[in-house]
N, C-alpha and C. Protein backbone atom coordinates (compact mmCIF):
# COMPACT_ATOMS: atom_id res chain seq x y z
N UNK A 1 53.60 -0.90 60.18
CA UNK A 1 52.21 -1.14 59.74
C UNK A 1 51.34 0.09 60.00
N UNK A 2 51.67 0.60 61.27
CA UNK A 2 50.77 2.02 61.28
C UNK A 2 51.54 3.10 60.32
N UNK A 3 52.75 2.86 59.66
CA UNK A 3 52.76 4.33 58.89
C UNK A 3 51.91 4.11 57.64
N UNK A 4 51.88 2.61 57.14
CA UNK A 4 51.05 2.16 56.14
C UNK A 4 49.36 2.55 56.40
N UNK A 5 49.18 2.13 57.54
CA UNK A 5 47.71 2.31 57.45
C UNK A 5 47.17 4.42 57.47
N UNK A 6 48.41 4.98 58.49
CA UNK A 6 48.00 6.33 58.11
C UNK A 6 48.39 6.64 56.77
N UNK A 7 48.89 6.39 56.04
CA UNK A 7 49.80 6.79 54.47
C UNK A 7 48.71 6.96 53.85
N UNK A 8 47.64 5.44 53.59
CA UNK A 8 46.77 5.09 53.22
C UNK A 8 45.47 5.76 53.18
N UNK A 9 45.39 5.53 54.57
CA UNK A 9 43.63 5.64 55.21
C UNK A 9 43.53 7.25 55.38
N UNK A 10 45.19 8.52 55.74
CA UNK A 10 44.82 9.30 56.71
C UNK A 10 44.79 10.55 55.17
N UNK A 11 45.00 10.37 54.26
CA UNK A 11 44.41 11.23 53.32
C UNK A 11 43.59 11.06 51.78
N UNK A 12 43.29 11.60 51.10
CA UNK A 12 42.30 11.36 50.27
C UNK A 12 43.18 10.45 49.28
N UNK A 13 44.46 11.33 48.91
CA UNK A 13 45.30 10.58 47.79
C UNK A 13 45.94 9.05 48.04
N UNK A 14 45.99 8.51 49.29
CA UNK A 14 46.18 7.31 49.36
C UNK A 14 44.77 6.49 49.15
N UNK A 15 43.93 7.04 49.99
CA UNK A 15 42.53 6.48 49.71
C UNK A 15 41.88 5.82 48.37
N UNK A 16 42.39 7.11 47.57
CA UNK A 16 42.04 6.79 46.13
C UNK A 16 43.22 6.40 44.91
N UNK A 17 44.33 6.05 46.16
CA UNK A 17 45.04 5.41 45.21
C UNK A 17 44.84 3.38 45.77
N UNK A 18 44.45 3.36 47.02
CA UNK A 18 43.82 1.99 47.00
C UNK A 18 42.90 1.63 46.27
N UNK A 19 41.63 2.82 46.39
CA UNK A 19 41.12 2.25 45.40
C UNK A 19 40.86 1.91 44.63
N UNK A 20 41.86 2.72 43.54
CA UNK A 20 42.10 2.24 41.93
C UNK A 20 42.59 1.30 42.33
N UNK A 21 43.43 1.03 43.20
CA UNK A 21 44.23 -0.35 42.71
C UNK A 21 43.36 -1.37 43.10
N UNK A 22 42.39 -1.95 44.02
CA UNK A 22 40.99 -2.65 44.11
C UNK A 22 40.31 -2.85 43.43
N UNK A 23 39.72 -1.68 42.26
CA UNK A 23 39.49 -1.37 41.59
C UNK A 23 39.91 -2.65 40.09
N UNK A 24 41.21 -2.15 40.23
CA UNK A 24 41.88 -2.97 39.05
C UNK A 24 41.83 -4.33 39.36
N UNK A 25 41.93 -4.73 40.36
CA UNK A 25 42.23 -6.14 40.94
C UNK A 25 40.91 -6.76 40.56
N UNK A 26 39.99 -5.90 40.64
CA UNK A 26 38.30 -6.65 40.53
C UNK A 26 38.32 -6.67 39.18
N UNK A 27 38.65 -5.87 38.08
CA UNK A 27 38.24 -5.70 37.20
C UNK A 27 39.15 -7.05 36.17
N UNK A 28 40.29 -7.14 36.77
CA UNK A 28 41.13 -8.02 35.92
C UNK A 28 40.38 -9.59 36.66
N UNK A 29 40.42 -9.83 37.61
CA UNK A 29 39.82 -10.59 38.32
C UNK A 29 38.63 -11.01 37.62
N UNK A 30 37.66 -10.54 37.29
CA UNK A 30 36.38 -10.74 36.29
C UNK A 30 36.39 -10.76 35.36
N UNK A 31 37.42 -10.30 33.96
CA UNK A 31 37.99 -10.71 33.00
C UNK A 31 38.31 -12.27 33.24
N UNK A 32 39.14 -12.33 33.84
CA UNK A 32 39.88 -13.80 34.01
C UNK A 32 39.16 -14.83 34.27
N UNK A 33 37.98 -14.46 35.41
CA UNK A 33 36.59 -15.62 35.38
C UNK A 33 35.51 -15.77 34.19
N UNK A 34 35.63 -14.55 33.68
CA UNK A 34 34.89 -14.90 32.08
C UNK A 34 35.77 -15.50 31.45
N UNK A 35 36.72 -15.54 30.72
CA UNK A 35 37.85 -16.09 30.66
C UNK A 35 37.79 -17.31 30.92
N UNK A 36 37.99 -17.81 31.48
CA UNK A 36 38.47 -19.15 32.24
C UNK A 36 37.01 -19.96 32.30
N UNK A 37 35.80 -19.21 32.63
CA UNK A 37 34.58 -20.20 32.23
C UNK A 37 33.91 -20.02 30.80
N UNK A 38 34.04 -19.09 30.22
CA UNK A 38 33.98 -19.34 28.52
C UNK A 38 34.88 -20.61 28.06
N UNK A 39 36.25 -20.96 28.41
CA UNK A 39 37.08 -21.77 27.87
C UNK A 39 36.19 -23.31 28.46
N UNK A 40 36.32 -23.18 29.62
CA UNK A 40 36.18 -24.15 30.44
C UNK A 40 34.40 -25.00 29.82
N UNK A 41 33.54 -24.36 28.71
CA UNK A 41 32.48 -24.70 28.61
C UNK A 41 32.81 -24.70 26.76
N UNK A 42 33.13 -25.32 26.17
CA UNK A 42 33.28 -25.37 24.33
C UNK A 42 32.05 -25.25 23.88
N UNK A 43 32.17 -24.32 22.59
CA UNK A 43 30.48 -24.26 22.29
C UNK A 43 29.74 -23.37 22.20
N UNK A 44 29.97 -22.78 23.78
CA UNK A 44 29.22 -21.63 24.22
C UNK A 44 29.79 -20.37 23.83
């Protein structure tokens, strides 16, 4: 777990490869709730 967290945290390129991937997770994540409450309401 600590080679993960230095891999991660201890240079820029892991840094900003979490954060794209966060990134993506939010972004598909909020698709899917528009998504899912557009369906969930007919009509609208």
């Amino acid at each position: 777990m600590e080679l993960w967290l230095d891999l991660l945290f201890g240079n820029a390129i892991g840094l900003a490869s979490m954060l794209v991937i966060f990134s993506t997770i939010g972004i598909v994540g909020f698709i899917a709730w528009m998504f899912i409450s557009k369906s969930a309401k007919p009509g609208t």
